[in-house]
PDB file of N, CA and C in Angstrom:
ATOM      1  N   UNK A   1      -5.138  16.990  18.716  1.00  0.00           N
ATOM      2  CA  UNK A   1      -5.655  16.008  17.779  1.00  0.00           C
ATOM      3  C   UNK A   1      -4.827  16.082  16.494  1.00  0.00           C
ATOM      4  N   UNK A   2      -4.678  15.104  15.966  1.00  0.00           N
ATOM      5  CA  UNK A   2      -3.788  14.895  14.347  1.00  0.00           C
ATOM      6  C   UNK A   2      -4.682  14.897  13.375  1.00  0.00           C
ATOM      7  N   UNK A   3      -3.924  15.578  12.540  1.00  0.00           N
ATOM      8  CA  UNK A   3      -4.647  15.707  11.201  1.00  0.00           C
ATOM      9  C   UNK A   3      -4.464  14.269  10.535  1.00  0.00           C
ATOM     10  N   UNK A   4      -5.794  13.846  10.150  1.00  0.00           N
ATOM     11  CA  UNK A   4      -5.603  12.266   8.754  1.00  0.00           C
ATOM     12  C   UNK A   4      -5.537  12.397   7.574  1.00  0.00           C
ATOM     13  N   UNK A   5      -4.342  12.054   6.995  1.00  0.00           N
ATOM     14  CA  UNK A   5      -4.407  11.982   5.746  1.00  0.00           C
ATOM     15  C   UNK A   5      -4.265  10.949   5.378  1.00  0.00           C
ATOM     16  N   UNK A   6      -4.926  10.878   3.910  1.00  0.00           N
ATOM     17  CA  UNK A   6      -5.422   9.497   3.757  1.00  0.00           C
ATOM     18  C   UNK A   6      -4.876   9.759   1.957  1.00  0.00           C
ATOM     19  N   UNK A   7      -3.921   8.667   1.268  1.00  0.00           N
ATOM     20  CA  UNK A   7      -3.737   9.057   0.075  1.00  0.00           C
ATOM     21  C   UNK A   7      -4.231   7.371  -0.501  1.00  0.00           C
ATOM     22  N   UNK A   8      -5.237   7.741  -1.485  1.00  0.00           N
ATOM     23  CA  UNK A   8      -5.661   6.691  -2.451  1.00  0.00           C
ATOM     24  C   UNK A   8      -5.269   6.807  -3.846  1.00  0.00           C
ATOM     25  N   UNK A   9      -4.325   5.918  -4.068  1.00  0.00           N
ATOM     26  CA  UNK A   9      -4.300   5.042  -4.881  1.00  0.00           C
ATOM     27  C   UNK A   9      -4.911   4.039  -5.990  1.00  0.00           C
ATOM     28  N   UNK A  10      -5.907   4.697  -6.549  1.00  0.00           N
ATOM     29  CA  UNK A  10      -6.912   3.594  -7.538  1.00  0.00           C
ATOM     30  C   UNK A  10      -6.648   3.839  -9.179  1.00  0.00           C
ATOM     31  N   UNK A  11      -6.189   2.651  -9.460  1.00  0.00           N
ATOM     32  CA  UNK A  11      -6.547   3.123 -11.302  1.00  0.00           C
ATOM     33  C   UNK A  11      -6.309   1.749 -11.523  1.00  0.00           C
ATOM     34  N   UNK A  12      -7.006   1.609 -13.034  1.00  0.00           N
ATOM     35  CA  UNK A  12      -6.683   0.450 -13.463  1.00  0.00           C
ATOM     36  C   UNK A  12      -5.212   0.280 -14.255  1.00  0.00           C
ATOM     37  N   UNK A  13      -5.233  -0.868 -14.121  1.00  0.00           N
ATOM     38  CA  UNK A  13      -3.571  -1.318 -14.590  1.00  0.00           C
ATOM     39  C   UNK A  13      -3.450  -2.804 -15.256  1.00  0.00           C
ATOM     40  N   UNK A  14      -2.359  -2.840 -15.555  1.00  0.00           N
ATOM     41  CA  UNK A  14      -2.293  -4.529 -16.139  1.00  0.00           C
ATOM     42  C   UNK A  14      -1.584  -5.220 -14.881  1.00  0.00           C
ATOM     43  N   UNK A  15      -2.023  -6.599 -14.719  1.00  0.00           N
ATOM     44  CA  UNK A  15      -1.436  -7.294 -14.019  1.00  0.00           C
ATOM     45  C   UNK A  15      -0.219  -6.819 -13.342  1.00  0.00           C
ATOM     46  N   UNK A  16       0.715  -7.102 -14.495  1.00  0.00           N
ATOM     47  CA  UNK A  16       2.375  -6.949 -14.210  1.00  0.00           C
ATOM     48  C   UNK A  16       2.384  -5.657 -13.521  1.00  0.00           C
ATOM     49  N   UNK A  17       1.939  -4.889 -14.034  1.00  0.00           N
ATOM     50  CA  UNK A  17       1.832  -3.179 -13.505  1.00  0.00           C
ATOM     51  C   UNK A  17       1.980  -2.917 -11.876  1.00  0.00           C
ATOM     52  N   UNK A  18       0.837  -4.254 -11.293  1.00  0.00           N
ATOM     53  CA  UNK A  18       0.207  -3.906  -9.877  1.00  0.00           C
ATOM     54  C   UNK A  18       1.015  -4.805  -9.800  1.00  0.00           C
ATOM     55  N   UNK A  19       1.820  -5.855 -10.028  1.00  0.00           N
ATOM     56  CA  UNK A  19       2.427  -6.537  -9.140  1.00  0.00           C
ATOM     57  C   UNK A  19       3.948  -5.844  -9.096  1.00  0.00           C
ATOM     58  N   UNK A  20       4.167  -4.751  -9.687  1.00  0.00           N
ATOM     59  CA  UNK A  20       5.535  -4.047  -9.803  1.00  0.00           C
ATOM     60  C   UNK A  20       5.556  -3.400  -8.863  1.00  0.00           C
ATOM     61  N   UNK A  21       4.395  -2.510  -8.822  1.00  0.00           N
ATOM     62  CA  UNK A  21       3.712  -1.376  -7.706  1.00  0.00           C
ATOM     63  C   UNK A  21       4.103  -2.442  -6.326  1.00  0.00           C
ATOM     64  N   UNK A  22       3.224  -3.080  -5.976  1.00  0.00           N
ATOM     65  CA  UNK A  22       3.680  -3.736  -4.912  1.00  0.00           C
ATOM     66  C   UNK A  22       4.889  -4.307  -4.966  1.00  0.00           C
ATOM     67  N   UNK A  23       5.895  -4.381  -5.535  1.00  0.00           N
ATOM     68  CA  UNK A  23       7.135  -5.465  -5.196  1.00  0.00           C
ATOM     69  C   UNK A  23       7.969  -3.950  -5.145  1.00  0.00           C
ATOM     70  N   UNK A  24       7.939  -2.727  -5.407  1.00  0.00           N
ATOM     71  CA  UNK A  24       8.431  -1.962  -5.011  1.00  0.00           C
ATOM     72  C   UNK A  24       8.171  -1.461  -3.846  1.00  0.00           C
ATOM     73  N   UNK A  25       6.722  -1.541  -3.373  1.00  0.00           N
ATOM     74  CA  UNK A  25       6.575  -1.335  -1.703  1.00  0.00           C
ATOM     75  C   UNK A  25       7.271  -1.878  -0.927  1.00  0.00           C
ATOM     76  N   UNK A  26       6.957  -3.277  -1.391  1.00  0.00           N
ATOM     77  CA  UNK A  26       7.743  -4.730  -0.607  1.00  0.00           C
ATOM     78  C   UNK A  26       9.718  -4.241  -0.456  1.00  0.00           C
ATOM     79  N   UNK A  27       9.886  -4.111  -1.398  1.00  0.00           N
ATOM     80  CA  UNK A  27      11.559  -3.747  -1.633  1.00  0.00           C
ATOM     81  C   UNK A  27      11.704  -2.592  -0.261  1.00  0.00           C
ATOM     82  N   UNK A  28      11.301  -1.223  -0.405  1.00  0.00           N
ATOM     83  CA  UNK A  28      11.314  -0.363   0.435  1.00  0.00           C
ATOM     84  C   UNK A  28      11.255  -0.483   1.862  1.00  0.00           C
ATOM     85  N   UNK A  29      10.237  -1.819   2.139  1.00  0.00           N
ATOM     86  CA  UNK A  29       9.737  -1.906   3.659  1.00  0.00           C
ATOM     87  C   UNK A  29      10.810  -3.132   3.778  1.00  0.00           C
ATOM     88  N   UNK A  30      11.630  -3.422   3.214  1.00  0.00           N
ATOM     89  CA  UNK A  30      12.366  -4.499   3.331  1.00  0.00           C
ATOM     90  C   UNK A  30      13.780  -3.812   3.596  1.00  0.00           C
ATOM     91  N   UNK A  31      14.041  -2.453   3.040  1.00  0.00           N
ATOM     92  CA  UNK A  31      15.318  -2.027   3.138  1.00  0.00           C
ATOM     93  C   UNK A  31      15.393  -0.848   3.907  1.00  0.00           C
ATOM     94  N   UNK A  32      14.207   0.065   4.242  1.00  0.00           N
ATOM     95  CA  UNK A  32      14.185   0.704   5.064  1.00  0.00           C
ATOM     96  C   UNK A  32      13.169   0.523   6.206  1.00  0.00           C
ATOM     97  N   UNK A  33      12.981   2.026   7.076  1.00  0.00           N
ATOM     98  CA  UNK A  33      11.976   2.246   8.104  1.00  0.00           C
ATOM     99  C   UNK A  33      10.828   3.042   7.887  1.00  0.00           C
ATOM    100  N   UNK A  34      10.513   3.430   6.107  1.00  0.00           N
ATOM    101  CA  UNK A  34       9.544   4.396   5.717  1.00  0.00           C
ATOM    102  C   UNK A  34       9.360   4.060   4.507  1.00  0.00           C
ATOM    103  N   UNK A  35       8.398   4.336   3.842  1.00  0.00           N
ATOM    104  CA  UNK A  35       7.796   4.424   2.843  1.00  0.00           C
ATOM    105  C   UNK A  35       7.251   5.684   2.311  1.00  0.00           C
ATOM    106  N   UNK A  36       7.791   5.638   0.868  1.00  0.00           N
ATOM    107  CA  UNK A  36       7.276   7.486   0.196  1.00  0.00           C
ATOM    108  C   UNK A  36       6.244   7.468  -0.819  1.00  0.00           C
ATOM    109  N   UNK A  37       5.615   8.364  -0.632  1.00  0.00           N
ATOM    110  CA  UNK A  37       4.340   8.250  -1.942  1.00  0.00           C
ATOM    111  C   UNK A  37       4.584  10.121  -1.981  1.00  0.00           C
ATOM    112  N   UNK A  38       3.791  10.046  -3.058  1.00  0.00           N
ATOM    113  CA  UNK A  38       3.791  11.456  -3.522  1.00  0.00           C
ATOM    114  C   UNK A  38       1.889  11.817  -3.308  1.00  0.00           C
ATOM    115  N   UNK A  39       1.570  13.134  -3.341  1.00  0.00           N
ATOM    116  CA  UNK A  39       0.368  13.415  -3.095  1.00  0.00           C
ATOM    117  C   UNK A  39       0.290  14.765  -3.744  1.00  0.00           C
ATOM    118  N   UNK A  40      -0.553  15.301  -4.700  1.00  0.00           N
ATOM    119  CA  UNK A  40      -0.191  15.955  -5.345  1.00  0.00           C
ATOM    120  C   UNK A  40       0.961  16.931  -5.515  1.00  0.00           C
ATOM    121  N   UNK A  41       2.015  16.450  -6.157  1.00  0.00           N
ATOM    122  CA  UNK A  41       3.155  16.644  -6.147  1.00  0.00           C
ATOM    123  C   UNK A  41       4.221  16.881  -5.020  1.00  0.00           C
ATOM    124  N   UNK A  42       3.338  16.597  -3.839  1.00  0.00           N
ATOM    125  CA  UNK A  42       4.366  16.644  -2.970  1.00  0.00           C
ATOM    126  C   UNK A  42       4.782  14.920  -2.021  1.00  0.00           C
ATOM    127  N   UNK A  43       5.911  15.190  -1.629  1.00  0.00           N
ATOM    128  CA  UNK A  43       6.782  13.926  -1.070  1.00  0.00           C
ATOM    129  C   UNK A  43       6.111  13.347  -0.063  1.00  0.00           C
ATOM    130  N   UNK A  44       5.373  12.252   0.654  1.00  0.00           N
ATOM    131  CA  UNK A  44       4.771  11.802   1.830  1.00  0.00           C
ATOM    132  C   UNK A  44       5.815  10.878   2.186  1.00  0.00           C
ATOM    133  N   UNK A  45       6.574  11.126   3.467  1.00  0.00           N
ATOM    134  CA  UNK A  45       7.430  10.048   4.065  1.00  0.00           C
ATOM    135  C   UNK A  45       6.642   9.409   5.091  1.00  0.00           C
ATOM    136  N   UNK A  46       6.155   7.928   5.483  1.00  0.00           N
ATOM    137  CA  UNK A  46       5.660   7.185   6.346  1.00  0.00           C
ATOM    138  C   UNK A  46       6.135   6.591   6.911  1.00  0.00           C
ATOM    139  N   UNK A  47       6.899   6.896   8.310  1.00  0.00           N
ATOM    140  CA  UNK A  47       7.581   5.581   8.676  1.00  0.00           C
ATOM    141  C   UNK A  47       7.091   4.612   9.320  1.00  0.00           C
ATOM    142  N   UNK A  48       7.458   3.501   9.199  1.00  0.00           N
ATOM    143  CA  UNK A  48       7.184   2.093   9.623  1.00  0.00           C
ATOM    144  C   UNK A  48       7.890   1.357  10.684  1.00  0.00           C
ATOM    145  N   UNK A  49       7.707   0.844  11.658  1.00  0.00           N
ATOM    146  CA  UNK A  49       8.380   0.515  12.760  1.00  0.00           C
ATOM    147  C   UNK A  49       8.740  -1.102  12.315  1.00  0.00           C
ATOM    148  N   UNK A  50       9.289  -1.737  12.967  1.00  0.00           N
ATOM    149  CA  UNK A  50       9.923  -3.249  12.864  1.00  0.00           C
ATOM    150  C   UNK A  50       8.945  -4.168  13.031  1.00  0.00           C
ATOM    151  N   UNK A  51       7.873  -3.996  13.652  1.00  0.00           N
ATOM    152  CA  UNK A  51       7.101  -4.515  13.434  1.00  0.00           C
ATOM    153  C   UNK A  51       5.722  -4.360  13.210  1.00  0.00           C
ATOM    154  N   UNK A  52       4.932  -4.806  12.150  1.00  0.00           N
ATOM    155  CA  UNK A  52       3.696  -4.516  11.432  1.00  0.00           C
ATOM    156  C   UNK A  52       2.568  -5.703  11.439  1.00  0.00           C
ATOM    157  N   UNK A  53       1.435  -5.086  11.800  1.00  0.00           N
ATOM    158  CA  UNK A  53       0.389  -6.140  11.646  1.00  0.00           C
ATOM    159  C   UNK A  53      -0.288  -6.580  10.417  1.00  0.00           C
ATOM    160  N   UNK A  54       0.179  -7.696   9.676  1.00  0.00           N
ATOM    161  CA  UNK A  54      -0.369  -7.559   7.969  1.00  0.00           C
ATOM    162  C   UNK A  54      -1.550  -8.707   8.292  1.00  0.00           C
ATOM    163  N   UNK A  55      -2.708  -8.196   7.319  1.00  0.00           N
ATOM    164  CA  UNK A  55      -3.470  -8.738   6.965  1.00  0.00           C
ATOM    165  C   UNK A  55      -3.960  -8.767   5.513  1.00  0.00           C
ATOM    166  N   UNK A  56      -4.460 -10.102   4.541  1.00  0.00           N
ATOM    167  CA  UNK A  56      -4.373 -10.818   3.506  1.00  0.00           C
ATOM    168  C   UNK A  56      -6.114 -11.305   3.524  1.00  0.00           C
ATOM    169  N   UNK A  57      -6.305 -10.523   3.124  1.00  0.00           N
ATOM    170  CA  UNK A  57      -8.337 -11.192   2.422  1.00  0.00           C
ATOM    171  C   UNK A  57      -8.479 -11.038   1.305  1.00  0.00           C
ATOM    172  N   UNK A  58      -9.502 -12.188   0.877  1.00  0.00           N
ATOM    173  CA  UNK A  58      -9.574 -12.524  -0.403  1.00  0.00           C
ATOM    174  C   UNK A  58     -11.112 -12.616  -0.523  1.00  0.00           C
ATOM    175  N   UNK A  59     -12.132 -12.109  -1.029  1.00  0.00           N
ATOM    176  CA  UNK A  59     -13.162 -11.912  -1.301  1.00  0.00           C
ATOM    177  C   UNK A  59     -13.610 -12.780  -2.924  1.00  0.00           C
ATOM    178  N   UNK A  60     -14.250 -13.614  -3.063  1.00  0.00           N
ATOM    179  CA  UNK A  60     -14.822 -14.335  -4.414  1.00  0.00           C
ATOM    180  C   UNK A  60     -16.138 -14.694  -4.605  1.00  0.00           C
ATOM    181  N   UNK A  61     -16.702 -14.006  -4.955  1.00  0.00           N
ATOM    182  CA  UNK A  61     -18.139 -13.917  -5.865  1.00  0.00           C
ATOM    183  C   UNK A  61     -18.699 -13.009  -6.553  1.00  0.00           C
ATOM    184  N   UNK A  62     -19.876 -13.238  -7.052  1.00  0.00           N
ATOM    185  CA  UNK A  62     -20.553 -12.724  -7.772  1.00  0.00           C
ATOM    186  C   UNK A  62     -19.583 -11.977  -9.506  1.00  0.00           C
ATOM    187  N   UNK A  63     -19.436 -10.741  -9.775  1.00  0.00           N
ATOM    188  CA  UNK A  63     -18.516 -10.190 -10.945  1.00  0.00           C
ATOM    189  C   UNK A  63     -17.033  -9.728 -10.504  1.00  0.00           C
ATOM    190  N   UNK A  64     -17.520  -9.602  -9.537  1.00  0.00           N
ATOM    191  CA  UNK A  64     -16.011  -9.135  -8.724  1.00  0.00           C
ATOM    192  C   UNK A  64     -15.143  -9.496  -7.546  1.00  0.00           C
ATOM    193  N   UNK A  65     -13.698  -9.974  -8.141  1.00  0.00           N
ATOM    194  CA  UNK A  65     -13.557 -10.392  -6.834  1.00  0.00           C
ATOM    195  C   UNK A  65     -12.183  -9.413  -6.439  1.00  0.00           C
ATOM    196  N   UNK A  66     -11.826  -9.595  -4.810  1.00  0.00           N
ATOM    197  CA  UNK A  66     -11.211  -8.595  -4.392  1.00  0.00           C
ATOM    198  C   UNK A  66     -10.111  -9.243  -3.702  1.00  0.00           C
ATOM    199  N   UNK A  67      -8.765  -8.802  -3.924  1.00  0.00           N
ATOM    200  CA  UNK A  67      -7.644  -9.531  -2.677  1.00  0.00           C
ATOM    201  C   UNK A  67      -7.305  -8.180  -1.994  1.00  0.00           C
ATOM    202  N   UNK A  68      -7.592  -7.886  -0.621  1.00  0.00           N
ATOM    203  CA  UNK A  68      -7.114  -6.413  -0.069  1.00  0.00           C
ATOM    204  C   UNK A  68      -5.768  -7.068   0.826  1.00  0.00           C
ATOM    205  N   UNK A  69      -4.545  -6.331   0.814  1.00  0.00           N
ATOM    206  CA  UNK A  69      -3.378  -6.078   1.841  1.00  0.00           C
ATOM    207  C   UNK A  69      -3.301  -4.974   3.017  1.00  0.00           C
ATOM    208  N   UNK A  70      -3.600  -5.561   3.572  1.00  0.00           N
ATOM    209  CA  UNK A  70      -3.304  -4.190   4.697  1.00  0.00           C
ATOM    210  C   UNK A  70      -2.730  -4.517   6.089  1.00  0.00           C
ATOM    211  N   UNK A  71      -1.504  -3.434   5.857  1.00  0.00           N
ATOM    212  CA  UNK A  71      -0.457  -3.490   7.202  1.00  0.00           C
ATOM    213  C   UNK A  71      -0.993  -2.269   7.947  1.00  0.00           C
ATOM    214  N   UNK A  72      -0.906  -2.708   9.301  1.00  0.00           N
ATOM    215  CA  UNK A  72      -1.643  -1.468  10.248  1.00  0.00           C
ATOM    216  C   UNK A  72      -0.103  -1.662  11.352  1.00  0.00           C
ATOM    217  N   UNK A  73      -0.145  -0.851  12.272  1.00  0.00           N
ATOM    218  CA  UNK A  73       0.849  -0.558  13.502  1.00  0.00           C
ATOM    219  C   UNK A  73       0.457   0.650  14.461  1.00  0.00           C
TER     220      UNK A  73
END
């Protein structure tokens, strides 16, 4: 059995901030086969195969609304 690790990502930010964050994901999965995050101080390499299942929801009501991205494979 594999161990799950799971690294979250939450803080608030300004706009521009989160759309940097993501256009640097975007850049990475565009030029390579992995993606790196750090986890307390250490390096997480993820690789990504050629092809990815993305999904795009958009949630609107009430005080909060939510757009989630998520690529699975």
């Amino acid at each position: 059995m594999s161990e799950l690790l799971e690294i979250d990502e939450t803080g608030r930010m300004s706009r521009e901030e989160a759309a940097a964050k993501l256009r640097a994901l975007a850049d990475a999965l565009a030029r390579h086969n992995s993606v790196e995050m750090v986890k307390n101080g250490h390096r997480i390499t993820v690789e990504v195969p050629d092809e990815v299942q993305l999904k795009v929801e958009v949630e609107i009501g009430g005080d909060e609304n939510e757009l989630e991205i998520e690529l699975t494979w």
